[in-house]
Protein backbone atom coordinates (compact mmCIF):
# COMPACT_ATOMS: atom_id res chain seq x y z
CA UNK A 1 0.00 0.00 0.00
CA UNK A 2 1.61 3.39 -1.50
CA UNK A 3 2.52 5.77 1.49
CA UNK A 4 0.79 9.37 1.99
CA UNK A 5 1.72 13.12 2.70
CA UNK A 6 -0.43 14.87 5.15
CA UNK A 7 -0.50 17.31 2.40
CA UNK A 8 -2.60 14.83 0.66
CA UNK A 9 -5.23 14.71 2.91
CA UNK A 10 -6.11 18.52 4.12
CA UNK A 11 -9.55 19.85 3.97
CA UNK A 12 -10.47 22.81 5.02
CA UNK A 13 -14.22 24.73 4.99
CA UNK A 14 -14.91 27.93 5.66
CA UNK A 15 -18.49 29.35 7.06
CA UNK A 16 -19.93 32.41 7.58
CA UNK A 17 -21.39 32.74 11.74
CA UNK A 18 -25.17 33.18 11.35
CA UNK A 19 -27.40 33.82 14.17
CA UNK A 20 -29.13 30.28 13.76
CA UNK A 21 -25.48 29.31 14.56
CA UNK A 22 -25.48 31.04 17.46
CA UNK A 23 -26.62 30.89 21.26
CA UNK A 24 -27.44 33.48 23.46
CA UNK A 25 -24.36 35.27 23.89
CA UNK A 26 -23.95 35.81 20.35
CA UNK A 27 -21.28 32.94 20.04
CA UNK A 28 -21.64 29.57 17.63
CA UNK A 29 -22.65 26.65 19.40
CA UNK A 30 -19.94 24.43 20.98
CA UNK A 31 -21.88 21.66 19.17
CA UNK A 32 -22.30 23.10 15.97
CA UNK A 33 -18.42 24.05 15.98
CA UNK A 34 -18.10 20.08 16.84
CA UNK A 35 -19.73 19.40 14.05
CA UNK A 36 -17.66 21.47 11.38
CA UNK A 37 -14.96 19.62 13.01
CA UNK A 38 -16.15 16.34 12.81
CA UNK A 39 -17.07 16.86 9.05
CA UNK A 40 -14.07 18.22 7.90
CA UNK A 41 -12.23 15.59 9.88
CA UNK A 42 -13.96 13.18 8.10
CA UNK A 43 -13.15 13.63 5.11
CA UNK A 44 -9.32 14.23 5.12
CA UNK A 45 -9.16 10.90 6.91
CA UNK A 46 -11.50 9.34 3.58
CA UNK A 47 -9.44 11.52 1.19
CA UNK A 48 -6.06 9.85 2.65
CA UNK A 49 -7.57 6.10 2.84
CA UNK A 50 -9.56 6.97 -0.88
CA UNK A 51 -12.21 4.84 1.08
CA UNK A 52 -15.61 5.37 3.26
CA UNK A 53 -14.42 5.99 6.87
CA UNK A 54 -16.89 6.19 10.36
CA UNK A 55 -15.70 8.28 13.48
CA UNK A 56 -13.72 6.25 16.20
CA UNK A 57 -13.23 8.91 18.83
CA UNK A 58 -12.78 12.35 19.47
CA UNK A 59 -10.03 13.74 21.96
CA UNK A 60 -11.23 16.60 24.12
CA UNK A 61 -12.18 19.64 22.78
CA UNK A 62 -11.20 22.68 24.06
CA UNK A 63 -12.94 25.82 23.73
CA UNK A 64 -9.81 28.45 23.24
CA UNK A 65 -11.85 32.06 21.91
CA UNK A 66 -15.32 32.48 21.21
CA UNK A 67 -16.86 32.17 17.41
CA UNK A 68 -18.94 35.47 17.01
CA UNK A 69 -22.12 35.79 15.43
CA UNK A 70 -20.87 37.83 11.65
CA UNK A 71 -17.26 36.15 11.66
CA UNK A 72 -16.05 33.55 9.99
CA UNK A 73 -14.97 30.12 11.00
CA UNK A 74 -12.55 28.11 9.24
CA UNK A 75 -11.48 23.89 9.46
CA UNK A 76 -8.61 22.87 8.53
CA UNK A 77 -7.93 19.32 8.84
CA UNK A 78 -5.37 16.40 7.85
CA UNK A 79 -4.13 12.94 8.57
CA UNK A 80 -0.90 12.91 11.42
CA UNK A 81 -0.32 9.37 11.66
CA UNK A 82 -1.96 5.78 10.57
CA UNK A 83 -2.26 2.26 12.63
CA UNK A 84 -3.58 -1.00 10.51
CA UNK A 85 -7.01 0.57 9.90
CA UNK A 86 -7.08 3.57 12.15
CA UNK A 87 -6.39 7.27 11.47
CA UNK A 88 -5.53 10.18 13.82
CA UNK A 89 -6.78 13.50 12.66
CA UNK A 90 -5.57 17.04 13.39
CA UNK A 91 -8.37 19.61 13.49
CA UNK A 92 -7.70 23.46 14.13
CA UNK A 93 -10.63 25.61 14.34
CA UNK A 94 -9.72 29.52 13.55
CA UNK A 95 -12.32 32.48 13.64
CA UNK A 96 -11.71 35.66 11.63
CA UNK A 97 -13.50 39.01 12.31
CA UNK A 98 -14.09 39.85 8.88
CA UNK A 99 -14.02 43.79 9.56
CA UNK A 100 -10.64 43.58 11.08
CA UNK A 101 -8.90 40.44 9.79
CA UNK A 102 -8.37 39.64 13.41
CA UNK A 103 -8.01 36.01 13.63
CA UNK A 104 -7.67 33.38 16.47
CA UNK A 105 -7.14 29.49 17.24
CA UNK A 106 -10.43 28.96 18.68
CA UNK A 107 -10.57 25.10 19.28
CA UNK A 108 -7.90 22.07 18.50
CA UNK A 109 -8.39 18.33 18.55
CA UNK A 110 -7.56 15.18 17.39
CA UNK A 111 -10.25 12.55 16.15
CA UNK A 112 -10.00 9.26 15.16
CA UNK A 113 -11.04 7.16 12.35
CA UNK A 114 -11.71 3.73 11.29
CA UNK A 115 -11.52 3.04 7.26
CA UNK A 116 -14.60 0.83 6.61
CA UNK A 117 -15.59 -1.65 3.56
CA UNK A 118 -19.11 -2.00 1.77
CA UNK A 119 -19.79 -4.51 4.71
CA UNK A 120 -18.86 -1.76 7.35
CA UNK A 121 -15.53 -4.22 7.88
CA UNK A 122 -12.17 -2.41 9.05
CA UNK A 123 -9.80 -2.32 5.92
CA UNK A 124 -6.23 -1.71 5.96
CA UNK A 125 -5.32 2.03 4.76
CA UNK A 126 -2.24 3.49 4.13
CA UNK A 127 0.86 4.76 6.03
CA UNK A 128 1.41 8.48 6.20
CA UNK A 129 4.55 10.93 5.54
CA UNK A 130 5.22 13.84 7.42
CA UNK A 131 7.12 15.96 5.56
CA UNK A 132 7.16 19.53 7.61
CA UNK A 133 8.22 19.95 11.17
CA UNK A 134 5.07 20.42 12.76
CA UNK A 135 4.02 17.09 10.90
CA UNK A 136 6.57 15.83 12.10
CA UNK A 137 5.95 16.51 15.56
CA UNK A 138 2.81 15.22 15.64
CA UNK A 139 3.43 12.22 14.21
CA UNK A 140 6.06 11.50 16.71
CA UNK A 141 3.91 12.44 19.45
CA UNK A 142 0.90 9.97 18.10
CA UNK A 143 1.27 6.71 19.41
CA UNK A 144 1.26 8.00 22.94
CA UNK A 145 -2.22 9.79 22.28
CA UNK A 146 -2.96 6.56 20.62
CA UNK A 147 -2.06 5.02 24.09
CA UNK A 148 -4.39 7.24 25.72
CA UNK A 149 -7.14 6.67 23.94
CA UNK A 150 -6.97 3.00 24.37
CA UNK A 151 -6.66 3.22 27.84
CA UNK A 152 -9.47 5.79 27.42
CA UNK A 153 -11.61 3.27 25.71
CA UNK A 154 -11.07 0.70 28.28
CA UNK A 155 -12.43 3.01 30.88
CA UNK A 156 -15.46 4.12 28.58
CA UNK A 157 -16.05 0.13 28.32
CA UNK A 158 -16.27 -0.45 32.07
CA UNK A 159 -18.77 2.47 32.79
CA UNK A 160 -20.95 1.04 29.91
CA UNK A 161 -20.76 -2.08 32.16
CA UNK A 162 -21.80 -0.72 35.31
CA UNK A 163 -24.74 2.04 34.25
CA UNK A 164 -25.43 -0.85 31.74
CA UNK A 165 -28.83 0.43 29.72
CA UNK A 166 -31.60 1.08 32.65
CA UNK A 167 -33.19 4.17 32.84
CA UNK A 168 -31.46 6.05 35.88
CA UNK A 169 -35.36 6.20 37.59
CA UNK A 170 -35.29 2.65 37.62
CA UNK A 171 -31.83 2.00 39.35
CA UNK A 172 -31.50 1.10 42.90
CA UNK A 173 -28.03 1.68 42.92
CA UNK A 174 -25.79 4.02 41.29
């Protein structure tokens, strides 16, 4: 399987703020900004495996600067690093007063995804090349977050297993 660049696999989009966006403060929604993320994510991780993909897991999100109703908001996305059928994508979030051209990093994260078949199978997808040096960061940095999330996952598992699927009103123990 023929090796990628990150290059290969940005995506960015670019919105407008509009006050369906918005909450009551004037500032977009931290889930529609989620969202943007999530979609954009999405497809730099299909672009890089050239194959359907499905969300694995998102790393925190952090809110850094609100995203004001009349600015901009742009995604930029791409592929840091690749396990057998797993992806790790780097999302930056950056708004842009469009009167001033002020802009700032308003949210980063990494999300995860799984490259799927026509059966919804895990396939194999390709290695990736980091080529600059914040690439190249990143990608050296991955496998721990990829430790993480595992051990994340694990955790995830075992509450599952203990709220199981009862309605909370019809617990007697918590």
């Amino acid at each position: 399987m023929e090796k990628r660049t990150c290059t290969n696999s940005l995506a960015v989009k670019t919105s407008y703020v509009l006050p369906p966006d918005t909450n009551t403060y004037g500032t977009l929604f931290g889930g529609k900004l989620m969202a943007y993320m999530d979609d954009v994510a999405a497809i730099a991780a299909s672009r890089h495996a050239r194959m359907p993909v499905v969300t694995a897991s998102t790393d925190s999100v952090d809110f850094l600067a609100p995203v004001k109703e009349g600015h901009s908001i742009c995604v930029e996305a791409f592929v840091t690093w690749t396990h057998h059928t797993s992806m790790e994508v780097f999302v930056k979030a950056v708004t842009e007063d469009l009167r001033t051209g002020k802009r700032q990093v308003c949210s980063t994260a990494f999300l995860t995804f799984v490259a799927i078949d026509e059966e919804g199978k895990p396939r194999p997808v390709p290695s990736v090349i980091p080529e600059t040096e914040h690439e190249q960061k990143l990608h050296a940095s991955a496998a721990e977050r990829a430790e993480h999330r595992k051990r994340r996952r694990e955790q995830s598992k075992e509450f599952a297993e203990v709220f199981g699927t009862d309605y909370p009103w019809n617990q007697t123990r918590f």
